[in-house]
N, C-alpha and C. Protein backbone atom coordinates (compact mmCIF):
# COMPACT_ATOMS: atom_id res chain seq x y z
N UNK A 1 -16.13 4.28 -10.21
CA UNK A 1 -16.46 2.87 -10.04
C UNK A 1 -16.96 2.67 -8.62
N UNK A 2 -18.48 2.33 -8.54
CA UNK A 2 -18.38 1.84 -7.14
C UNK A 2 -19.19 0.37 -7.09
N UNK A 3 -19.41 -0.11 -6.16
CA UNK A 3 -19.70 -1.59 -5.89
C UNK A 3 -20.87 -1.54 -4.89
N UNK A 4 -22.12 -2.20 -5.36
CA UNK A 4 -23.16 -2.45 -4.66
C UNK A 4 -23.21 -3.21 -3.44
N UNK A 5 -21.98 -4.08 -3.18
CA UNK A 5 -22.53 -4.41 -1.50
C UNK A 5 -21.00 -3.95 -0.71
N UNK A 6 -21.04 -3.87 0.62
CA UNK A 6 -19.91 -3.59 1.01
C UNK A 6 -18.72 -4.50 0.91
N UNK A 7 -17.95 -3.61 1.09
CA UNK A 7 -16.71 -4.73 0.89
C UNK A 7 -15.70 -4.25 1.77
N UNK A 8 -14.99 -5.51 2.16
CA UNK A 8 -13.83 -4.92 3.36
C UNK A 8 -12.53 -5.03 3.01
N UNK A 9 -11.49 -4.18 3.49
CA UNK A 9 -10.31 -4.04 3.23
C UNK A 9 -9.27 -5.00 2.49
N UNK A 10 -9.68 -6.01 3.05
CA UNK A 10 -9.05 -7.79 2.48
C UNK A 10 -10.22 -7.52 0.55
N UNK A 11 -10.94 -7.54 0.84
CA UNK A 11 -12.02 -7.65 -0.58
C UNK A 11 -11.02 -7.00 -1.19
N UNK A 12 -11.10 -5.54 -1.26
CA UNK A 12 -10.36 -4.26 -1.48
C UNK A 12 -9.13 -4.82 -2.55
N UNK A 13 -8.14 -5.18 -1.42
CA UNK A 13 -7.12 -5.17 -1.91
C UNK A 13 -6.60 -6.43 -2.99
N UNK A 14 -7.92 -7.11 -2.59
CA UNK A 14 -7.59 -8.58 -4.01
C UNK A 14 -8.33 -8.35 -5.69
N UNK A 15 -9.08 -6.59 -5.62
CA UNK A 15 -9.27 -6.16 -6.35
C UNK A 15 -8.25 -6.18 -7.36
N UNK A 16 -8.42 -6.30 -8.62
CA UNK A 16 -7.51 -6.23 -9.76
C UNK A 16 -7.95 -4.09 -10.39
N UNK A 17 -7.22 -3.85 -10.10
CA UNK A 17 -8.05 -2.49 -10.66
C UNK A 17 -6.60 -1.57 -11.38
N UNK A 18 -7.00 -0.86 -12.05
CA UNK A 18 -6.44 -0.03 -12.61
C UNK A 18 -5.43 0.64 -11.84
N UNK A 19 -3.63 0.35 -12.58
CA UNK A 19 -3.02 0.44 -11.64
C UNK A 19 -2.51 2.22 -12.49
N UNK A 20 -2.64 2.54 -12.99
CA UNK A 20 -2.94 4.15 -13.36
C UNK A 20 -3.61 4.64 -13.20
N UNK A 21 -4.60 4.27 -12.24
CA UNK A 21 -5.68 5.35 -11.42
C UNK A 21 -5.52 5.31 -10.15
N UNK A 22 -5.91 6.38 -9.46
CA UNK A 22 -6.00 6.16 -7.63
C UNK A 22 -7.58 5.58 -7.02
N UNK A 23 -7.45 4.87 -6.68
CA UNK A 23 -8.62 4.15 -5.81
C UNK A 23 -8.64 4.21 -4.02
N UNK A 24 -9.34 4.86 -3.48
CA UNK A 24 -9.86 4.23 -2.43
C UNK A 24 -11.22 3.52 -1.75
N UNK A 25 -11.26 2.60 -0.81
CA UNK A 25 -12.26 2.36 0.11
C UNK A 25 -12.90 3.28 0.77
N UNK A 26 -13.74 3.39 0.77
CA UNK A 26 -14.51 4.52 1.93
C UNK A 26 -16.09 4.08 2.08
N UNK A 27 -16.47 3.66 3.08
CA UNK A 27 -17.11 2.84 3.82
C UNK A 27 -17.38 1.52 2.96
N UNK A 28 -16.83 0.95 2.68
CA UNK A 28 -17.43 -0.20 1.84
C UNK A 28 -17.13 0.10 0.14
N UNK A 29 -17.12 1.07 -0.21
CA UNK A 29 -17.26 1.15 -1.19
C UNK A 29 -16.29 1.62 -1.89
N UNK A 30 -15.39 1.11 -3.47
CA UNK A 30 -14.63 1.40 -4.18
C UNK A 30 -14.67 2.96 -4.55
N UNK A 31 -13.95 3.88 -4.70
CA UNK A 31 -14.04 5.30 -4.83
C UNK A 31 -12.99 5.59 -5.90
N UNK A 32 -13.33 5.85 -6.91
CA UNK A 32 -11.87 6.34 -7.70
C UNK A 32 -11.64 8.09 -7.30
N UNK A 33 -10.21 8.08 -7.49
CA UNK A 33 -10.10 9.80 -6.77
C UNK A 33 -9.99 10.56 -7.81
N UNK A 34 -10.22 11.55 -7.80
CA UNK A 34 -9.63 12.62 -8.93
C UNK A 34 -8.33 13.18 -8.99
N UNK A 35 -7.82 12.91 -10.23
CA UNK A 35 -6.32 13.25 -11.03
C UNK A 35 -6.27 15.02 -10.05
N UNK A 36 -5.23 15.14 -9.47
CA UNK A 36 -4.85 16.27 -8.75
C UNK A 36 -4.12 17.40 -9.77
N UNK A 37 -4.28 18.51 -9.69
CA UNK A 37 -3.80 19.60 -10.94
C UNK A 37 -2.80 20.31 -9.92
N UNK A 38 -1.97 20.90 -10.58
CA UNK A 38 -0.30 21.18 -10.09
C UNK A 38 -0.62 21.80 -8.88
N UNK A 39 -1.74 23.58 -8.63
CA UNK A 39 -1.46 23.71 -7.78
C UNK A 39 -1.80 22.89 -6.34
N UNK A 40 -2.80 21.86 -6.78
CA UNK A 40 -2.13 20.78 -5.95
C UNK A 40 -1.17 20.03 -5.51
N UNK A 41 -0.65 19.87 -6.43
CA UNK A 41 1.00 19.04 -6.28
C UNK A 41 1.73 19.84 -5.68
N UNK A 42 1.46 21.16 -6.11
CA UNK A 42 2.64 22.16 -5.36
C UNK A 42 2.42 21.93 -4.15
N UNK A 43 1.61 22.48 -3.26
CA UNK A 43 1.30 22.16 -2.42
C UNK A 43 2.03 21.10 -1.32
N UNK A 44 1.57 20.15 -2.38
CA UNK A 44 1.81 18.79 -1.55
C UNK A 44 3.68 18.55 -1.81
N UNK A 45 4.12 19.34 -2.38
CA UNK A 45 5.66 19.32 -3.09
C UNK A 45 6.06 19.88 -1.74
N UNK A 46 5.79 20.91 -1.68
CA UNK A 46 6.25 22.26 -0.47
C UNK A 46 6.24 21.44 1.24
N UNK A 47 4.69 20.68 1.15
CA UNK A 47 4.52 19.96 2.42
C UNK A 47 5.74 19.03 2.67
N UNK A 48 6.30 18.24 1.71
CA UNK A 48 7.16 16.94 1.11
C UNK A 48 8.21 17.49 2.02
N UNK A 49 9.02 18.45 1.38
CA UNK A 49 9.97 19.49 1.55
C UNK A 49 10.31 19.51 3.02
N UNK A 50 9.02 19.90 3.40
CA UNK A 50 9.45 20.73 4.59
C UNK A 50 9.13 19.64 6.33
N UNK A 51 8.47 18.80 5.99
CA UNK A 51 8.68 17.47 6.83
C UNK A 51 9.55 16.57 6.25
N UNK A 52 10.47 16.48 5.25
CA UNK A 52 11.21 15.58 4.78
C UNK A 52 12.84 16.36 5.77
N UNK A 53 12.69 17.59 5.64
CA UNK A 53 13.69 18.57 5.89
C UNK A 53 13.90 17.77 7.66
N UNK A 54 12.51 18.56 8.18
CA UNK A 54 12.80 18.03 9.42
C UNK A 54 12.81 16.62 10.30
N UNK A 55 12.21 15.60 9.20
CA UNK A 55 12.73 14.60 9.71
C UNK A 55 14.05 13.91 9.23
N UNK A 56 15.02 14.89 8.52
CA UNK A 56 16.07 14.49 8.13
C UNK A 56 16.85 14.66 9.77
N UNK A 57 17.00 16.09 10.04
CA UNK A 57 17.30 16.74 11.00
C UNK A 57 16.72 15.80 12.26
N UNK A 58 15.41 15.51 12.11
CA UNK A 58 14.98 14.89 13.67
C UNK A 58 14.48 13.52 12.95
N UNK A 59 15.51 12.94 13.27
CA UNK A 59 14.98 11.10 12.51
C UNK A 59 13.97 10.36 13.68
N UNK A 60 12.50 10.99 13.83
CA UNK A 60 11.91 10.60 15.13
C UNK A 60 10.86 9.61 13.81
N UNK A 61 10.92 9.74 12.72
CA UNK A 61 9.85 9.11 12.13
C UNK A 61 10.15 9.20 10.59
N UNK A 62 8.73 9.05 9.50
CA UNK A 62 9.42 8.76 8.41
C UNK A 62 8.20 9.40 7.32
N UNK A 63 8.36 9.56 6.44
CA UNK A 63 6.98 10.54 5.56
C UNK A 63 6.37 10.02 4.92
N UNK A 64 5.50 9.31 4.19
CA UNK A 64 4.80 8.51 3.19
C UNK A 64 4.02 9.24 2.80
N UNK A 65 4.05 9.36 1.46
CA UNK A 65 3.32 10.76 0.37
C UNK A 65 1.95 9.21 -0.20
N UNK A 66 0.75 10.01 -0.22
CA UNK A 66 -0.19 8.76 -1.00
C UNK A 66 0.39 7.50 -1.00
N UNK A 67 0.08 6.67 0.44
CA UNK A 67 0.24 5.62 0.91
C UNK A 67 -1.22 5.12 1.53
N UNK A 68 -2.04 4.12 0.96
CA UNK A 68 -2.75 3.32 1.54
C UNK A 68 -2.66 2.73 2.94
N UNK A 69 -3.56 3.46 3.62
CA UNK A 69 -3.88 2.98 5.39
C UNK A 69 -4.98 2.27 5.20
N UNK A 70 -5.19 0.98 6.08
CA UNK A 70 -6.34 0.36 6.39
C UNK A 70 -6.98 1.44 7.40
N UNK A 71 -8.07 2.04 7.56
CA UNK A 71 -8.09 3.18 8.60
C UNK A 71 -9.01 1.95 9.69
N UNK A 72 -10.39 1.63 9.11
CA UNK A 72 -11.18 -0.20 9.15
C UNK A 72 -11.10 -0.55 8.84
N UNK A 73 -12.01 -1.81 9.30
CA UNK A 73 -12.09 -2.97 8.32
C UNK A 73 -12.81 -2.72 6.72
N UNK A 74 -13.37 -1.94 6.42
CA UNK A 74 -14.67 -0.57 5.57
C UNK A 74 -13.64 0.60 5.30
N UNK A 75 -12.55 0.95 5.34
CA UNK A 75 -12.16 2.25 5.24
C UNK A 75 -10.51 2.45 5.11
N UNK A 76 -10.04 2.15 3.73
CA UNK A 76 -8.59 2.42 3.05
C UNK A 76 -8.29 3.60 2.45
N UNK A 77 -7.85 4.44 3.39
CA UNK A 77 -7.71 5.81 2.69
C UNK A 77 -6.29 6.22 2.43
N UNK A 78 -6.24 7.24 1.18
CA UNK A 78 -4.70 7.45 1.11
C UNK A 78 -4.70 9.00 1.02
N UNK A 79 -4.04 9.25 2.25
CA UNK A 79 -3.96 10.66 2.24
C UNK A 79 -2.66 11.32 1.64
N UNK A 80 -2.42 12.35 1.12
CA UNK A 80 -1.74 12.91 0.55
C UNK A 80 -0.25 12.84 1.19
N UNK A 81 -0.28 13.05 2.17
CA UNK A 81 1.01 12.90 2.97
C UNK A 81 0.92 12.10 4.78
N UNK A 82 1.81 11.06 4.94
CA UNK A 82 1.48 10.72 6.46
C UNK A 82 2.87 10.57 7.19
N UNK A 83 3.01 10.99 8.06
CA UNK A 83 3.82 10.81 8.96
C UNK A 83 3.94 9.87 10.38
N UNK A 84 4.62 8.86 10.51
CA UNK A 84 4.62 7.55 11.09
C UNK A 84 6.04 7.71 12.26
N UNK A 85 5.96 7.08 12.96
CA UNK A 85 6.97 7.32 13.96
C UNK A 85 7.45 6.53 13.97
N UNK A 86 8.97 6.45 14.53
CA UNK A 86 9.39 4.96 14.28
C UNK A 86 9.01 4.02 14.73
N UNK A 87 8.20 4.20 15.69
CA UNK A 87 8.23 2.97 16.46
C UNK A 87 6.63 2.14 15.67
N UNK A 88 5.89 3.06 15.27
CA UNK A 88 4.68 2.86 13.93
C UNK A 88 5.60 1.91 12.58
N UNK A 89 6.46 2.26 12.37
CA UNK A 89 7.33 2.15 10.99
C UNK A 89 7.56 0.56 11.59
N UNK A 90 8.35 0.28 12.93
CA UNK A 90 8.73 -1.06 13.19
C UNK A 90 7.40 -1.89 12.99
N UNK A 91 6.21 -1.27 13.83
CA UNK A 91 5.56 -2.47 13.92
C UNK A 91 4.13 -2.61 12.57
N UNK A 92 4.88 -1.81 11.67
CA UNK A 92 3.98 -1.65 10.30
C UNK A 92 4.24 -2.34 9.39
N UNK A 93 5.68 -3.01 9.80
CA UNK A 93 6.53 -2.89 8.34
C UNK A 93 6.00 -4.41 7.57
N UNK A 94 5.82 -4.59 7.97
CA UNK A 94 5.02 -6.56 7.15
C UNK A 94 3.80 -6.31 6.67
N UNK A 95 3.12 -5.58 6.94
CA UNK A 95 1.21 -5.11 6.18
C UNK A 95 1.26 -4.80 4.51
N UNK A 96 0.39 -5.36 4.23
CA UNK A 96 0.49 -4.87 2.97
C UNK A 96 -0.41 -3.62 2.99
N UNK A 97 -1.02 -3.02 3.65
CA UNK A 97 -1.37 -1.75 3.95
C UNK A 97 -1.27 -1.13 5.53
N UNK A 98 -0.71 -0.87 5.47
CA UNK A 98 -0.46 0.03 6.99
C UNK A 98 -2.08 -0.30 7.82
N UNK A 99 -2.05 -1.15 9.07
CA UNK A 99 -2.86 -1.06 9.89
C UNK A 99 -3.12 0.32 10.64
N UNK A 100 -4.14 0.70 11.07
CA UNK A 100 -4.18 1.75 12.06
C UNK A 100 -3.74 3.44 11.35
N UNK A 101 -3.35 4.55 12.18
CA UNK A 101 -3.63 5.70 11.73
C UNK A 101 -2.17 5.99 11.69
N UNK A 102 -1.55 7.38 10.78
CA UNK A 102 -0.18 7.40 11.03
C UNK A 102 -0.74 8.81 12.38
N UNK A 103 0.56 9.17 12.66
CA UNK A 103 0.72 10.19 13.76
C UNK A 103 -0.22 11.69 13.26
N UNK A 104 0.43 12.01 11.73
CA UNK A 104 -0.23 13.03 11.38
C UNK A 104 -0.05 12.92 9.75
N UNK A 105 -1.66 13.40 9.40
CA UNK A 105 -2.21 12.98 7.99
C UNK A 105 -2.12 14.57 7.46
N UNK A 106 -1.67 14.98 6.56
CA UNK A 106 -1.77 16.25 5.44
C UNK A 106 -2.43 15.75 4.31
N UNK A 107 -3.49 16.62 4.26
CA UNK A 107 -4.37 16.69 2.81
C UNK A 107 -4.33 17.94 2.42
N UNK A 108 -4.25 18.14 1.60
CA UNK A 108 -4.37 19.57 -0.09
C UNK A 108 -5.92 19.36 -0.04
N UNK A 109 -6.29 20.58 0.39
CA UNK A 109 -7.70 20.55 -0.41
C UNK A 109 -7.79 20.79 -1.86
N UNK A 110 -8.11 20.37 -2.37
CA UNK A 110 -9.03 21.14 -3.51
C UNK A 110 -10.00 20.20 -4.72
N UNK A 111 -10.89 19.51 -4.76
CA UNK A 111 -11.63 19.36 -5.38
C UNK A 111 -13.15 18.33 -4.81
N UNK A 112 -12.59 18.23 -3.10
CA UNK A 112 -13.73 17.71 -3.20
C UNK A 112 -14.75 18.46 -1.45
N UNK A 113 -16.18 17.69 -1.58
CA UNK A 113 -16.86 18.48 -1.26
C UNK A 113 -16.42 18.69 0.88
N UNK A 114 -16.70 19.46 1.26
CA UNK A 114 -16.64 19.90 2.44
C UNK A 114 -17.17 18.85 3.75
N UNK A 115 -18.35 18.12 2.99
CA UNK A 115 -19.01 17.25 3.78
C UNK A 115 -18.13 15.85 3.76
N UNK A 116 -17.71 15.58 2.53
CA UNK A 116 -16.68 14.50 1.97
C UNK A 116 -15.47 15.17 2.96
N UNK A 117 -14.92 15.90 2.59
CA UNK A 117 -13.32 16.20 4.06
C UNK A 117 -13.76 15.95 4.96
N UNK A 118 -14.43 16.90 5.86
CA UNK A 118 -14.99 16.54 7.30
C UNK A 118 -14.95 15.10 7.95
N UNK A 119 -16.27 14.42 6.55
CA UNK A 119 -15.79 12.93 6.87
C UNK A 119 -14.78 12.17 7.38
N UNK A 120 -13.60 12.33 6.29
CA UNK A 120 -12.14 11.90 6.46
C UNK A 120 -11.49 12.44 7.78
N UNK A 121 -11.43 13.86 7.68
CA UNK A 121 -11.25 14.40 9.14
C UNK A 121 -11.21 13.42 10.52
N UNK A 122 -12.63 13.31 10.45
CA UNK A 122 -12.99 12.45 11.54
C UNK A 122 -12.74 11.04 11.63
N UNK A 123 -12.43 10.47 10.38
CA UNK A 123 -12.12 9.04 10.67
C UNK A 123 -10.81 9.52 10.52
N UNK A 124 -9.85 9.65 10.27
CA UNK A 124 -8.57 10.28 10.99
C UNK A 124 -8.17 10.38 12.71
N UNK A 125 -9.09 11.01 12.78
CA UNK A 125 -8.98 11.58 14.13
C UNK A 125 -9.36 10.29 15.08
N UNK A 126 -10.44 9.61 14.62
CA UNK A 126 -10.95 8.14 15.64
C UNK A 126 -10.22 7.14 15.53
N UNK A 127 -9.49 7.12 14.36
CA UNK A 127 -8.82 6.26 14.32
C UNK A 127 -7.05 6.16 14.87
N UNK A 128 -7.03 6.90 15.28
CA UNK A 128 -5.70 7.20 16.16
C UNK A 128 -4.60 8.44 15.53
N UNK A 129 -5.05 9.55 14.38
CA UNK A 129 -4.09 10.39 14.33
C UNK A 129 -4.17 11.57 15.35
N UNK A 130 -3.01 12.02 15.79
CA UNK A 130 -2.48 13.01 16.93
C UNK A 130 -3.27 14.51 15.66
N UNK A 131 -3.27 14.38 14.62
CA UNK A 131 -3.72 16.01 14.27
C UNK A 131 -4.03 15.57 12.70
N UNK A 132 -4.64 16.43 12.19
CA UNK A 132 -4.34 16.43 10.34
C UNK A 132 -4.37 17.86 10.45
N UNK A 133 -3.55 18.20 9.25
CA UNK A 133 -3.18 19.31 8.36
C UNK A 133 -3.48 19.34 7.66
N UNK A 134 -5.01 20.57 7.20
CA UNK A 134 -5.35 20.47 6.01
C UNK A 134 -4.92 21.62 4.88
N UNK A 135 -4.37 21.69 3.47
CA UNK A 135 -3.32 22.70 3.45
C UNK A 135 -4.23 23.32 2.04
N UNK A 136 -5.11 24.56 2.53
CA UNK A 136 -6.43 25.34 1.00
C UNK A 136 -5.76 26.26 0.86
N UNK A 137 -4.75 26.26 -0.67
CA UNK A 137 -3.83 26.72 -1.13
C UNK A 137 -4.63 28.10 -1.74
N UNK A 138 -6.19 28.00 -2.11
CA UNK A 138 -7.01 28.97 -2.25
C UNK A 138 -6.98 30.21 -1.26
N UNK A 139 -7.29 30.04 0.20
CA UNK A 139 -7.18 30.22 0.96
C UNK A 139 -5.83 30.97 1.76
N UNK A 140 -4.68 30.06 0.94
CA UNK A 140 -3.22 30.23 2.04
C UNK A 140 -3.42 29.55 2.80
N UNK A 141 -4.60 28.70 3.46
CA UNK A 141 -4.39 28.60 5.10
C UNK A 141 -3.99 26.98 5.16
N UNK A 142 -3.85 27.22 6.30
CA UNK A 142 -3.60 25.38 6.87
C UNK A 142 -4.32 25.32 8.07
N UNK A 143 -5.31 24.48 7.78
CA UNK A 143 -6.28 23.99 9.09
C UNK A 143 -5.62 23.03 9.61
N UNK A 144 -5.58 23.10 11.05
CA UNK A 144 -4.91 22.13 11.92
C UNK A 144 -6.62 21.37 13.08
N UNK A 145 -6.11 20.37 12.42
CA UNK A 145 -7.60 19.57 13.28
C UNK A 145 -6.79 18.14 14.66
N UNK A 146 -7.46 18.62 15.80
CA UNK A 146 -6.87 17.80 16.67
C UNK A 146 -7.98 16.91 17.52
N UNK A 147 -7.80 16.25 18.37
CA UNK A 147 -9.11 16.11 18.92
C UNK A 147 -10.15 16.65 19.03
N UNK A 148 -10.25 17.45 19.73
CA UNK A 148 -11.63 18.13 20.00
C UNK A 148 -11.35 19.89 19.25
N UNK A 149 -10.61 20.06 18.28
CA UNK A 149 -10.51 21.80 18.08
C UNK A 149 -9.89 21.26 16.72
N UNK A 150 -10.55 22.67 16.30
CA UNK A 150 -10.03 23.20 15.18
C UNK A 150 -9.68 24.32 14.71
N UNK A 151 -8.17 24.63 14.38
CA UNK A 151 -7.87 26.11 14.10
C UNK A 151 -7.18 26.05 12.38
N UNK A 152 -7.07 27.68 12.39
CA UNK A 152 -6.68 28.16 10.82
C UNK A 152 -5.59 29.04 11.39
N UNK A 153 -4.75 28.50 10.40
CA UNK A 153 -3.10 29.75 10.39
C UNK A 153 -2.95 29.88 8.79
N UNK A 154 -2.45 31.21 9.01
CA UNK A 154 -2.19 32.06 7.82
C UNK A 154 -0.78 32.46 8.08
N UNK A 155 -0.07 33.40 6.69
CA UNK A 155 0.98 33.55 6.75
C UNK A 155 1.71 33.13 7.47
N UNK A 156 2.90 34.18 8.35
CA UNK A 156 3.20 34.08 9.23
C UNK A 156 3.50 32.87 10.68
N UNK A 157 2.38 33.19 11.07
CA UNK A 157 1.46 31.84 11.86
C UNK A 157 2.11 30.92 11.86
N UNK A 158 2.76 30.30 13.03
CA UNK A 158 3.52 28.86 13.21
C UNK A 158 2.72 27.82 13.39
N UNK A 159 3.05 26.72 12.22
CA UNK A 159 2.56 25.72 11.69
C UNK A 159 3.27 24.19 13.12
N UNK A 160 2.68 23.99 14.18
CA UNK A 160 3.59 23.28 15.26
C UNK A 160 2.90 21.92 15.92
N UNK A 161 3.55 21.04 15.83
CA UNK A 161 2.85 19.64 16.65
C UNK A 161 3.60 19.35 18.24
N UNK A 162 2.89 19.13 18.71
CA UNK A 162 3.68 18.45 20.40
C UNK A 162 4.26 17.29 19.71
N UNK A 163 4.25 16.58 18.94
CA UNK A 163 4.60 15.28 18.63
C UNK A 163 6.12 15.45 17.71
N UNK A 164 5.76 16.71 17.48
CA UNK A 164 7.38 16.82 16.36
C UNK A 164 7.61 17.97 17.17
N UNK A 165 8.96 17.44 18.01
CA UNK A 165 9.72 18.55 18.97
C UNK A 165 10.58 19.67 18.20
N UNK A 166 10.17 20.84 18.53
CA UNK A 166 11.23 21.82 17.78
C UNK A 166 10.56 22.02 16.43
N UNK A 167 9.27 21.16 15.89
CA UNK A 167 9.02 21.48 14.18
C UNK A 167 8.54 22.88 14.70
N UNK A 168 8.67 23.82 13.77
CA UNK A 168 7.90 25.08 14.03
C UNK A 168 8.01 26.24 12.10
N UNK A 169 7.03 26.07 11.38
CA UNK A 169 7.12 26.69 9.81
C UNK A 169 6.44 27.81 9.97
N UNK A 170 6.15 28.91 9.18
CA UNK A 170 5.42 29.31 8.90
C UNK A 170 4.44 29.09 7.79
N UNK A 171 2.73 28.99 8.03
CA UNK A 171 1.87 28.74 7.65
C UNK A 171 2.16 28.62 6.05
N UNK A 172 2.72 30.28 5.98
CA UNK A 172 3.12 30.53 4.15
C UNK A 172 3.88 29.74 3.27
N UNK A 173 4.63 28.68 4.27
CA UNK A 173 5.75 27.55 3.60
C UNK A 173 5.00 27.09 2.45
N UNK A 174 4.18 26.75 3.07
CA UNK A 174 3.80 25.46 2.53
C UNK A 174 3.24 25.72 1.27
N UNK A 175 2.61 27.15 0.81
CA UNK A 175 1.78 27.81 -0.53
C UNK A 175 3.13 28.53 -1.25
N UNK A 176 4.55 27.91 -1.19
CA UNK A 176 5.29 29.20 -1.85
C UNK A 176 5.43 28.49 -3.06
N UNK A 177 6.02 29.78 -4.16
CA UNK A 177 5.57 29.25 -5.25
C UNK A 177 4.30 29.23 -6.40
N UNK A 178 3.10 29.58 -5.28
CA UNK A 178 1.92 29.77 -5.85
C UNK A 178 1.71 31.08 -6.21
């Protein structure tokens, strides 16, 4: 479904739309997403897990799995997993979509095109997240995208943010199971 003139976040959300499908905004325009297949979910199960683990342990923040961010006024994206800090969580908590970026966004790749991620990537990144984690279960790897760099860890390979003190996984966490 998409919509011939732009539309902004407020438009968006007074949409009546199909509440058994996933929808996002992305520049203006209504986007329906594609139904995710397990070893996606796994994926995103394993990710759940293992930041749920440590922010049990380090209550510095809080996890939201496919949660709608206003990213613009043009741009409601729901990334697979986001992580919000508390002090994000206090001053979020009245929006009916989260203003602004969480700390750090995890996406599962797998079904859409390279030029389409990148995209997201970057409005991520401008819009105030500290990193995204992108987790190509094809692959094994987890791309870690920060400001200005981008790296790949495999196995082994510690999966680590300055922002989450002490988090430290290995890369392989996150694909077990597969």
């Amino acid at each position: 479904m998409a919509t011939s003139t732009a539309l902004t976040v407020k438009d968006f959300q007074a949409l009546k739309l199909p509440e058994d499908r996933r929808f996002e905004l992305v520049n203006g325009e209504v986007v329906e997403m594609p139904r995710a297949k397990f070893r996606h979910e796994k994926v995103k199960a394993n990710g759940t897990k293992i930041l749920v683990g440590y922010l049990v342990q380090n209550p510095i923040g809080e996890l939201y799995p496919e949660t709608t961010f206003e990213f613009t006024e043009i741009d409601a994206r729901q990334p697979d997993l986001a992580v919000l800090l508390n002090e994000q969580v206090r001053a979020l908590a009245a929006d009916e979509f989260p203003h602004g970026a969480p700390v750090l966004v995890v996406e599962v790749i797998s079904s859409e095109s390279a030029s389409d991620f990148l995209n997201k990537v970057e409005l991520y990144l401008r819009c105030g997240c500290r990193a995204v984690w992108a987790l190509h279960s094809e692959q094994r790897a987890v791309w870690i995208f920060t400001g200005g760099a981008a790296r790949v860890l495999h196995g082994d390979e510690p999966v680590e943010a300055d922002f989450l003190p002490g988090f430290s996984v290995p890369a392989s966490r996150f694909f077990e199971g597969l």
